[in-house]
Protein backbone atom coordinates (compact mmCIF):
# COMPACT_ATOMS: atom_id res chain seq x y z
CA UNK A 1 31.43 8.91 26.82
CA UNK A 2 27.18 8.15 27.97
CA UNK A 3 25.51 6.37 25.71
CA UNK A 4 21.84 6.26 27.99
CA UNK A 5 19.63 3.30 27.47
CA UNK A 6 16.10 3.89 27.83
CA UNK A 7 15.04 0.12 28.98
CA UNK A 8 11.39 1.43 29.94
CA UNK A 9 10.26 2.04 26.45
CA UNK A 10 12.15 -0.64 25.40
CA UNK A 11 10.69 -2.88 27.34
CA UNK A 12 7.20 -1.68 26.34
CA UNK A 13 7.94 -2.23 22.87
CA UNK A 14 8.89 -5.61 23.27
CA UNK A 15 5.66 -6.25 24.94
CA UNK A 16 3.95 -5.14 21.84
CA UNK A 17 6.06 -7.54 19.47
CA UNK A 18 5.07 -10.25 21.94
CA UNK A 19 1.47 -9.60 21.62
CA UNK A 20 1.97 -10.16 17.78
CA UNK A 21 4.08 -13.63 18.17
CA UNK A 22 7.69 -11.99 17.42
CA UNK A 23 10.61 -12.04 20.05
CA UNK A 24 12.56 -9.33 20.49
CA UNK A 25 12.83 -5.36 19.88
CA UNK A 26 13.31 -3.25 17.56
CA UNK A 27 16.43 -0.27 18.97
CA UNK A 28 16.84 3.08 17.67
CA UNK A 29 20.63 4.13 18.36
CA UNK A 30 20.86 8.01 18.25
CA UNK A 31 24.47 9.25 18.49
CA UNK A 32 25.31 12.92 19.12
CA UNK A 33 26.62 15.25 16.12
CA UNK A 34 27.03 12.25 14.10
CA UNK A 35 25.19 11.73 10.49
CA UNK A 36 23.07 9.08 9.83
CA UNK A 37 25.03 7.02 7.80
CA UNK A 38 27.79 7.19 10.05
CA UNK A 39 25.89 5.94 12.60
CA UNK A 40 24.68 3.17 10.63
CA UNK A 41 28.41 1.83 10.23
CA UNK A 42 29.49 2.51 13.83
CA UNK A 43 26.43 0.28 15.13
CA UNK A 44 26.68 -2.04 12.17
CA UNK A 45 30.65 -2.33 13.47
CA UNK A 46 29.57 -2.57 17.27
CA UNK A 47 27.12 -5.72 16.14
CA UNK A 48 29.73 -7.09 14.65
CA UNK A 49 32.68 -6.75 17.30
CA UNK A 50 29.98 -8.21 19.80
CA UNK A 51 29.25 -10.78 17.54
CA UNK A 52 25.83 -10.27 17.83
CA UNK A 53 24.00 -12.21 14.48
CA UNK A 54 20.46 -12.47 12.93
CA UNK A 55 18.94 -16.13 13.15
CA UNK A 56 16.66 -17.18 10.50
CA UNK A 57 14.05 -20.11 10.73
CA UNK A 58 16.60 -22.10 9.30
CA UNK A 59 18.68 -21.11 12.35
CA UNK A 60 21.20 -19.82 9.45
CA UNK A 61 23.23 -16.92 11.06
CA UNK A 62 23.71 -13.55 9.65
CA UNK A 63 24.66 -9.94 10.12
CA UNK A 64 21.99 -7.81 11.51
CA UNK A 65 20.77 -4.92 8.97
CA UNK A 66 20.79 -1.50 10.12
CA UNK A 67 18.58 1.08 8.37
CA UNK A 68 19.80 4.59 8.81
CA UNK A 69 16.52 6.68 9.26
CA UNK A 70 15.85 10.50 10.20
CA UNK A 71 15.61 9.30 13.53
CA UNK A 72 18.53 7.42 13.88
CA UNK A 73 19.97 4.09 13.24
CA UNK A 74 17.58 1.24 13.70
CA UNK A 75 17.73 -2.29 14.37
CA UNK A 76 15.91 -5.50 15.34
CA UNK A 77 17.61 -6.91 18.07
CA UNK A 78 16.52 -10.95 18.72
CA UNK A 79 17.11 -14.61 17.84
CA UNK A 80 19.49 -16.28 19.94
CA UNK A 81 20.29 -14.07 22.51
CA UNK A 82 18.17 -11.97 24.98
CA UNK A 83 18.16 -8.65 23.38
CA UNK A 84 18.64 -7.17 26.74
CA UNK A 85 21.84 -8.49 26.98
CA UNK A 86 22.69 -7.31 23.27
CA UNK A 87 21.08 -3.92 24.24
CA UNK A 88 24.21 -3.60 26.87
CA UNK A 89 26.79 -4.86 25.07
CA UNK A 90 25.83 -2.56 22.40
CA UNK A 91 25.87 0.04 24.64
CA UNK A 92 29.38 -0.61 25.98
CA UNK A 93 30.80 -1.40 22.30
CA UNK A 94 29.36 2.31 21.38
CA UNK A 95 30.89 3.92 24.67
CA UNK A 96 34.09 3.14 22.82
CA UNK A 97 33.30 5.14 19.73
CA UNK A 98 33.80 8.32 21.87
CA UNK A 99 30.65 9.30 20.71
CA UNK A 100 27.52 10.58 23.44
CA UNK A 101 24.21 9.04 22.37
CA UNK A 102 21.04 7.10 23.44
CA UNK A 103 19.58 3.38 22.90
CA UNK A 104 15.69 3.27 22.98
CA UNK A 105 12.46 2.31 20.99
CA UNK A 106 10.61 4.35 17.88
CA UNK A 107 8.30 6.25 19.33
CA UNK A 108 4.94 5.17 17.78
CA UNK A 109 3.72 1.88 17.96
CA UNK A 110 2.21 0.82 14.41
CA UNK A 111 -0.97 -0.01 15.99
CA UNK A 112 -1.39 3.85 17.14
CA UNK A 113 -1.24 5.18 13.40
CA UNK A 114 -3.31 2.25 11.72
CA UNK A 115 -7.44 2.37 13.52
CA UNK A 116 -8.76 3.51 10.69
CA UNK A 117 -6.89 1.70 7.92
CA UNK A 118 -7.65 -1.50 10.38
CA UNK A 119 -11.95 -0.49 9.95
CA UNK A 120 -11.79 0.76 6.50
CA UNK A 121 -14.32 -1.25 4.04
CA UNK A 122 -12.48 -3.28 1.08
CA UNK A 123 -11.79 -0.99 -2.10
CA UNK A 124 -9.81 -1.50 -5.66
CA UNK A 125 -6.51 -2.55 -5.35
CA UNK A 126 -3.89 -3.15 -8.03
CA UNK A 127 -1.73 -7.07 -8.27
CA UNK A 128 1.29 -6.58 -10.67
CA UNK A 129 3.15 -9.76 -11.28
CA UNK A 130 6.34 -9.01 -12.50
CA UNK A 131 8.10 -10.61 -15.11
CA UNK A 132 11.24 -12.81 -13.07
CA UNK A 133 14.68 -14.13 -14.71
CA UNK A 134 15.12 -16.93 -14.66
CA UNK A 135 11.14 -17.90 -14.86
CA UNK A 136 9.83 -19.91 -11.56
CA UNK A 137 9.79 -22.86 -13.81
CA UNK A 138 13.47 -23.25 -14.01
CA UNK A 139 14.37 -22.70 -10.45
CA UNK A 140 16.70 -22.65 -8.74
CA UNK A 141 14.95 -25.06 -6.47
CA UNK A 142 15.58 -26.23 -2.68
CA UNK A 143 15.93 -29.35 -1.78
CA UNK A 144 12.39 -30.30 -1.24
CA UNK A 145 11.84 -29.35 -4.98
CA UNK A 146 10.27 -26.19 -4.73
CA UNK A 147 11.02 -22.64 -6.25
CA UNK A 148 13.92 -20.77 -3.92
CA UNK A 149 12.42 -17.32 -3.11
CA UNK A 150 13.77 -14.69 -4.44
CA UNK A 151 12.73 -11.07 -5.37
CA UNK A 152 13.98 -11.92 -9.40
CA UNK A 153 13.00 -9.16 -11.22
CA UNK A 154 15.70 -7.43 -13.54
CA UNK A 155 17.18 -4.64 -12.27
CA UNK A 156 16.12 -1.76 -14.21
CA UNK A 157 12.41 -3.29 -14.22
CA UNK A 158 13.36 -2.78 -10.16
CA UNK A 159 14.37 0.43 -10.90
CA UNK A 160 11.34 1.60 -12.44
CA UNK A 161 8.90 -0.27 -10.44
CA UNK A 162 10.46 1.32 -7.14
CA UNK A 163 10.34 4.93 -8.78
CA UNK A 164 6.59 3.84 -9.63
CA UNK A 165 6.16 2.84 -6.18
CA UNK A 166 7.60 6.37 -4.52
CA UNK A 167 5.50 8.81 -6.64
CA UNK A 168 2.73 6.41 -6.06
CA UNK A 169 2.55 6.61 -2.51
CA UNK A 170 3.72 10.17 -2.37
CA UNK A 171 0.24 10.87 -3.18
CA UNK A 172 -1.48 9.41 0.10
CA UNK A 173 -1.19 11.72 3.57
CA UNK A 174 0.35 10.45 6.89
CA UNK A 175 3.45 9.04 8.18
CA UNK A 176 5.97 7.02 5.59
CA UNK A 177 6.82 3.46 6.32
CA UNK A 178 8.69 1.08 5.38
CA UNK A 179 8.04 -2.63 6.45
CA UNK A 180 10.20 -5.53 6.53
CA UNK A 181 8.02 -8.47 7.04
CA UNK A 182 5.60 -6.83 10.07
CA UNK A 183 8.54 -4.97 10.93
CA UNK A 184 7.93 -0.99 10.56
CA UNK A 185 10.84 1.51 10.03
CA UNK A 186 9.92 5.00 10.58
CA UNK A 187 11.21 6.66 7.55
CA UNK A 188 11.26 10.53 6.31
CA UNK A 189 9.71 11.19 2.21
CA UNK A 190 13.80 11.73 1.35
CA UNK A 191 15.07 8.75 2.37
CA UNK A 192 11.45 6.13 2.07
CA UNK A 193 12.29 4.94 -1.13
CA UNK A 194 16.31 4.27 -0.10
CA UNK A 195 15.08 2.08 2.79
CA UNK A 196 12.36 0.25 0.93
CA UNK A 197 14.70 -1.00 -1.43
CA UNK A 198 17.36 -2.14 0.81
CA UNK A 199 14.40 -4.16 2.07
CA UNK A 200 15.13 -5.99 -1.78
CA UNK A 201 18.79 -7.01 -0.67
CA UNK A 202 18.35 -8.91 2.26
CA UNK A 203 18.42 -12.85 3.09
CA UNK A 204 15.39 -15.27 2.79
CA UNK A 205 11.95 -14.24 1.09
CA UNK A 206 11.47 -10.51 0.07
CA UNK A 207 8.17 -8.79 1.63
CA UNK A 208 8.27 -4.98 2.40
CA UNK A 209 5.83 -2.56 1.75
CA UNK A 210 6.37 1.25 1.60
CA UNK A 211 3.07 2.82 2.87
CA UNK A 212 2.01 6.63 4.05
CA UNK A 213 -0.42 6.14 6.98
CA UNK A 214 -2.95 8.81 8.00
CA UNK A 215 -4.29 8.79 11.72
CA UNK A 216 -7.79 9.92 10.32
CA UNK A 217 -10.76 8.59 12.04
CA UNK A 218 -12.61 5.61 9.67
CA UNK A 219 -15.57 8.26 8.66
CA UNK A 220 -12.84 10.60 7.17
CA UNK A 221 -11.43 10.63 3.93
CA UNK A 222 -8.09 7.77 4.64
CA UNK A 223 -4.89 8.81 3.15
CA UNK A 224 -3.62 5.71 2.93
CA UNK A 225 -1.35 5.19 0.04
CA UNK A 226 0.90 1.38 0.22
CA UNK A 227 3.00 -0.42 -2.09
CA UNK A 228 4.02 -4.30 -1.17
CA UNK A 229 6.80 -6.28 -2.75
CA UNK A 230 6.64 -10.29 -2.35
CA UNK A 231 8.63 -13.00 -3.86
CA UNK A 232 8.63 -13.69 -7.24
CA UNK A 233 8.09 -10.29 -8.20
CA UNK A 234 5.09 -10.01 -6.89
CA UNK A 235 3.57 -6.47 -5.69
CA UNK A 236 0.09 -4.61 -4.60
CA UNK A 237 -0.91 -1.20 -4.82
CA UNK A 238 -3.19 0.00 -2.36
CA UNK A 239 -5.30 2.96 -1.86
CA UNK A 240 -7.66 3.48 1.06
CA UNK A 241 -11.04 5.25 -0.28
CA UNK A 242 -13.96 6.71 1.27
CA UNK A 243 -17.23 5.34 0.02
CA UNK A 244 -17.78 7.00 -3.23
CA UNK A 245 -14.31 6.96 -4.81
CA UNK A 246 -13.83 3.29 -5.82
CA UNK A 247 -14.05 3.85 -9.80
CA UNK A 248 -11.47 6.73 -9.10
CA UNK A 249 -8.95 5.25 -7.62
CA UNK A 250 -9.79 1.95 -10.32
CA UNK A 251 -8.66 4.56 -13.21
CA UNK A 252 -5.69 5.45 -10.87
CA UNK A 253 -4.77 1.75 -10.93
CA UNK A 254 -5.57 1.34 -14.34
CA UNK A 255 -2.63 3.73 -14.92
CA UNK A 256 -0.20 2.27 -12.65
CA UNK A 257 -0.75 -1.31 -14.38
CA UNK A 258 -0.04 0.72 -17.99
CA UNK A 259 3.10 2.56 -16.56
CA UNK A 260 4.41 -1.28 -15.60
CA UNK A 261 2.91 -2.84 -18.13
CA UNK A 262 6.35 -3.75 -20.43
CA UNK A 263 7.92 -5.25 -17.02
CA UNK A 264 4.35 -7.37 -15.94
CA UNK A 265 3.58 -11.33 -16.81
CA UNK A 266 0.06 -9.95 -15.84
CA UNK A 267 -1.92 -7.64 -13.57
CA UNK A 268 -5.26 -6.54 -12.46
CA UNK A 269 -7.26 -4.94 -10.41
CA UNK A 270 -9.51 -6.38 -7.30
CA UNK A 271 -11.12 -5.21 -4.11
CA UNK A 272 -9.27 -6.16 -1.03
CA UNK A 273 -8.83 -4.80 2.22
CA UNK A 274 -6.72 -1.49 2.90
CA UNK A 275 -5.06 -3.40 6.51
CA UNK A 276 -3.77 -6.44 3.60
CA UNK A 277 -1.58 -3.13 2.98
CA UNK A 278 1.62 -5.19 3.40
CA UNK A 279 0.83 -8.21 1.92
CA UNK A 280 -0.17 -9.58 -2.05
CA UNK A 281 -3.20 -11.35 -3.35
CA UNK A 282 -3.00 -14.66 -2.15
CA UNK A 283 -3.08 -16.68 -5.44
CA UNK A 284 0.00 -15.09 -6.42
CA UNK A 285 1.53 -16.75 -3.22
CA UNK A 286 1.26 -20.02 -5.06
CA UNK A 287 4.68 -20.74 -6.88
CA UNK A 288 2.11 -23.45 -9.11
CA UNK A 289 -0.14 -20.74 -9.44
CA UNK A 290 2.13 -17.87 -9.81
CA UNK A 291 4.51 -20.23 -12.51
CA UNK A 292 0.69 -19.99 -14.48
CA UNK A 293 0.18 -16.27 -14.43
CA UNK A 294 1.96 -15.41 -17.79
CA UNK A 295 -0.82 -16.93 -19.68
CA UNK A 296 -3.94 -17.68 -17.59
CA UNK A 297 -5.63 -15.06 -14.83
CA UNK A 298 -6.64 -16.22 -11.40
CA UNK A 299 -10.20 -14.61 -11.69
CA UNK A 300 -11.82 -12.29 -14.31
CA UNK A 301 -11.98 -8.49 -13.49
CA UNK A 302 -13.07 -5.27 -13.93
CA UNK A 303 -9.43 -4.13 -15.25
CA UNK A 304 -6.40 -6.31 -15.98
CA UNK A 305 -3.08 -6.42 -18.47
CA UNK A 306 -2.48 -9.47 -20.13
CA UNK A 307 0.41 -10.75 -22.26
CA UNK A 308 -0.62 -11.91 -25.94
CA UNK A 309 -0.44 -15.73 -24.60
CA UNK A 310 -3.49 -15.04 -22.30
CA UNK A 311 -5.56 -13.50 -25.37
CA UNK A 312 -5.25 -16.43 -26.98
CA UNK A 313 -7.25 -18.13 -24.56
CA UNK A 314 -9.97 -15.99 -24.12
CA UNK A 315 -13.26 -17.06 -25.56
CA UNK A 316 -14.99 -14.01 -26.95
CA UNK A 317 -13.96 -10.32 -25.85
CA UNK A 318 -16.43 -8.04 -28.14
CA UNK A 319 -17.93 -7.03 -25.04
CA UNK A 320 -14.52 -5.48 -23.68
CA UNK A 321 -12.34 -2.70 -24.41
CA UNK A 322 -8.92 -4.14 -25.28
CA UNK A 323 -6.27 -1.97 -26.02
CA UNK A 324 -2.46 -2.54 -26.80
CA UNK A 325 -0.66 -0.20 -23.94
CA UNK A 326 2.90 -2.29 -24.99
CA UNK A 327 4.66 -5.08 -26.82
CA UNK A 328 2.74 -7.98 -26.53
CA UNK A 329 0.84 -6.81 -23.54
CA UNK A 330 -3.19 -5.29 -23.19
CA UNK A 331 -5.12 -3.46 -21.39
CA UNK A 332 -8.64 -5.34 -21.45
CA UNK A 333 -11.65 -3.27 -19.19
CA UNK A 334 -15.05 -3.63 -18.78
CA UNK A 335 -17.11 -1.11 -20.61
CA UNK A 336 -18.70 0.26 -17.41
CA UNK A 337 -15.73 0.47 -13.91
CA UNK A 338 -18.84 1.16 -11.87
CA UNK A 339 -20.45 -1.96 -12.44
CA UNK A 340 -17.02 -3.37 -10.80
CA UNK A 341 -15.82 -0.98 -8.74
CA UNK A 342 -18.33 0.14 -5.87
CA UNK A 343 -18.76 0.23 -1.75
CA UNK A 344 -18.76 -3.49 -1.34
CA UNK A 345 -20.84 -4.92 1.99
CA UNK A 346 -19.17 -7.60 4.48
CA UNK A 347 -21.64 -10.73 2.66
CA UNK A 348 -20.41 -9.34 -0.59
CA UNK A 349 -16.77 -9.73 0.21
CA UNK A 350 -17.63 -13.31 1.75
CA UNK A 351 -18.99 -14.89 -0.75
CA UNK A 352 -16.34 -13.06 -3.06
CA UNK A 353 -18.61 -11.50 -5.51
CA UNK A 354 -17.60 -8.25 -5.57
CA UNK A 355 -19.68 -7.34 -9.00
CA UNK A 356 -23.24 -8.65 -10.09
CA UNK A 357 -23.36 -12.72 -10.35
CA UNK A 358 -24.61 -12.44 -13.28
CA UNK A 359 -21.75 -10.40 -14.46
CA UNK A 360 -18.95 -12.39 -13.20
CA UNK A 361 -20.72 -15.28 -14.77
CA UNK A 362 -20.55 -13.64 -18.36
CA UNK A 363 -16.46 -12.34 -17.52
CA UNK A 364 -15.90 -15.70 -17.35
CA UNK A 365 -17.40 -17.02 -20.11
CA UNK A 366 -15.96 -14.46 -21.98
CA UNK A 367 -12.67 -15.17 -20.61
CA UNK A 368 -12.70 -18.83 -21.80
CA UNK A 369 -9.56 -20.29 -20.71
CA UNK A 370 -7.95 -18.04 -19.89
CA UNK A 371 -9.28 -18.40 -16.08
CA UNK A 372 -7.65 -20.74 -13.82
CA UNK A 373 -9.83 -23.34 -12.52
CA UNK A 374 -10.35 -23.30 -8.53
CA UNK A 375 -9.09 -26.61 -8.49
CA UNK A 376 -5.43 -25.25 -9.61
């Protein structure tokens, strides 16, 4: 049987992951007459017969994941061996199948599809912290003392957070993704959210995103749609907007937070910028801060839902709208999204004052308490 190996585009990819500080490639096996899942298992077997294993930082070994996509089985091929030598062992362990097929590289390179979501101005962007059993606080713990990561959520809070997460980005235009880490896996709408949560099940910290991304030029509308998961149960919801949408897509968020709102220690809604598309505000990084979020907020904002525990640190809120949207948890918004939501320049995003100074002032204030100091 000819199973082909296309080492020029390999090659090239790898040259791309190199510019971007990762070793190896990422292979895309494609076997004649043979479905995807199949394939999955006969390169997932090959792997293993080879004894070819995934090396973490830890230099802990482990099987290699395979994602069955539209386009074939792929794989990231690295660690301790030279993936060129993997890349022909492979080869030889497929020949065996008695199945004809090819060994090469996805086609488009992530930087082709992403110019415009690279240039594209910060906009509103939703941070859900979800609610993790056990809480951070009671581990488990490694042994330099700190919080193990761990995705943690419940499962059917999962459940409904990654049906959330499909319809949400369903909405944007473009290609689907799925990333695992800065790893991209070209995916087709039936099968995105599948891969995206296998992402959930794998060793070491969680961080995929599931993102559509438009090759639109900066000036057009982008159709960027993205969804991140992080340790801890962290996640972002991004939209890329053109100039005169922000308070849109801010009521768009709005209802995303509500929707997750029985399964959230506390989100809200912040500019950032549409290329952070695969990663979560950076506070929420924090396992100190993050352990905090169930009663205090790392900044006051435009939009945010709180648990009953943060209300009772707030100061004075007659100048919000608060509104129950489930048990124990509230929807608090300024009266006017405009004021907080708006085209944002490059010194405004610097000095991170994304409304009026005087306003932010006043949110705090108001707040009380309930805002984490800087110092935290």
């Amino acid at each position: 049987m000819s199973i082909t190996v296309d080492l020029v585009a390999l090659t090239r990819r790898c040259r791309w992951w190199r510019r971007l500080g990762f070793g190896g490639v990422d292979v895309l096996v494609r076997l004649v007459d043979v479905p995807t899942q199949t394939c999955v298992a006969l390169v997932s077997a090959a792997l293993s017969r080879i004894d070819a294993m995934a090396v973490d930082w830890d230099g802990n070994r482990s099987p290699y994941t395979v994602y069955g996509t539209h386009r074939g089985a792929l794989v990231q091929l690295g660690g301790e061996r030279e993936w060129r030598d993997l890349v022909g062992e492979l080869a030889d362990a497929l020949r065996e199948t008695g199945h004809d097929g090819t060994i090469s590289a996805p086609e488009a390179m992530p930087d082709e599809v992403m110019p415009a979501v690279r240039e594209a101005p910060p906009c509103p962007s939703l941070t859900a912290l979800l609610t993790i059993d056990p809480p951070l606080r009671e581990g488990p713990f490694n042994v330099m003392g700190v919080p193990e990561a761990r995705w943690g959520v419940p499962a059917r809070a999962t459940q409904e957070a990654l049906a959330l997460a499909a319809t949400f980005v369903s909405e944007g235009e473009g290609d689907w993704r799925v990333y695992q880490g800065a790893y991209p896996i070209d995916v087709s709408a039936v099968e995105a959210r599948e891969v995206f949560e296998a992402s959930l099940t794998l060793d070491g910290p969680p961080l995929a995103a599931l993102a559509r991304l438009g090759r639109r030029p900066p000036t057009a509308r982008l159709g960027t749609h993205a969804v991140a998961l992080q340790q801890w149960g962290a996640t972002q919801w991004t939209v890329a907007t053109p100039e005169n949408g922000h308070v849109e897509v801010a009521r768009r968020l709005i209802e995303m937070a509500v929707a997750l709102a029985p399964h959230v220690d506390l989100a809200f809604i912040r500019p950032r910028f549409p290329a952070q598309f695969n990663g979560v505000y950076e506070r929420a990084g924090s396992p100190r801060v993050r352990s905090l979020m169930n009663e205090c907020v790392p900044e006051a904002n435009g939009a945010q839902v709180v648990t009953g525990a943060h209300l009772a640190k707030a100061h004075d809120l007659g100048d919000w709208q608060v509104t129950e949207v489930a048990d124990d948890r509230y929807l608090i918004t300024a009266p006017d999204l405009s004021k907080w939501y708006r085209p944002m320049t490059m010194s405004g995003w610097a000095t991170d004052e994304y409304a009026a100074t005087h306003l932010i002032a006043k949110a705090r204030q108001d707040f009380g308490e309930m805002v984490l100091p800087a110092s935290v």
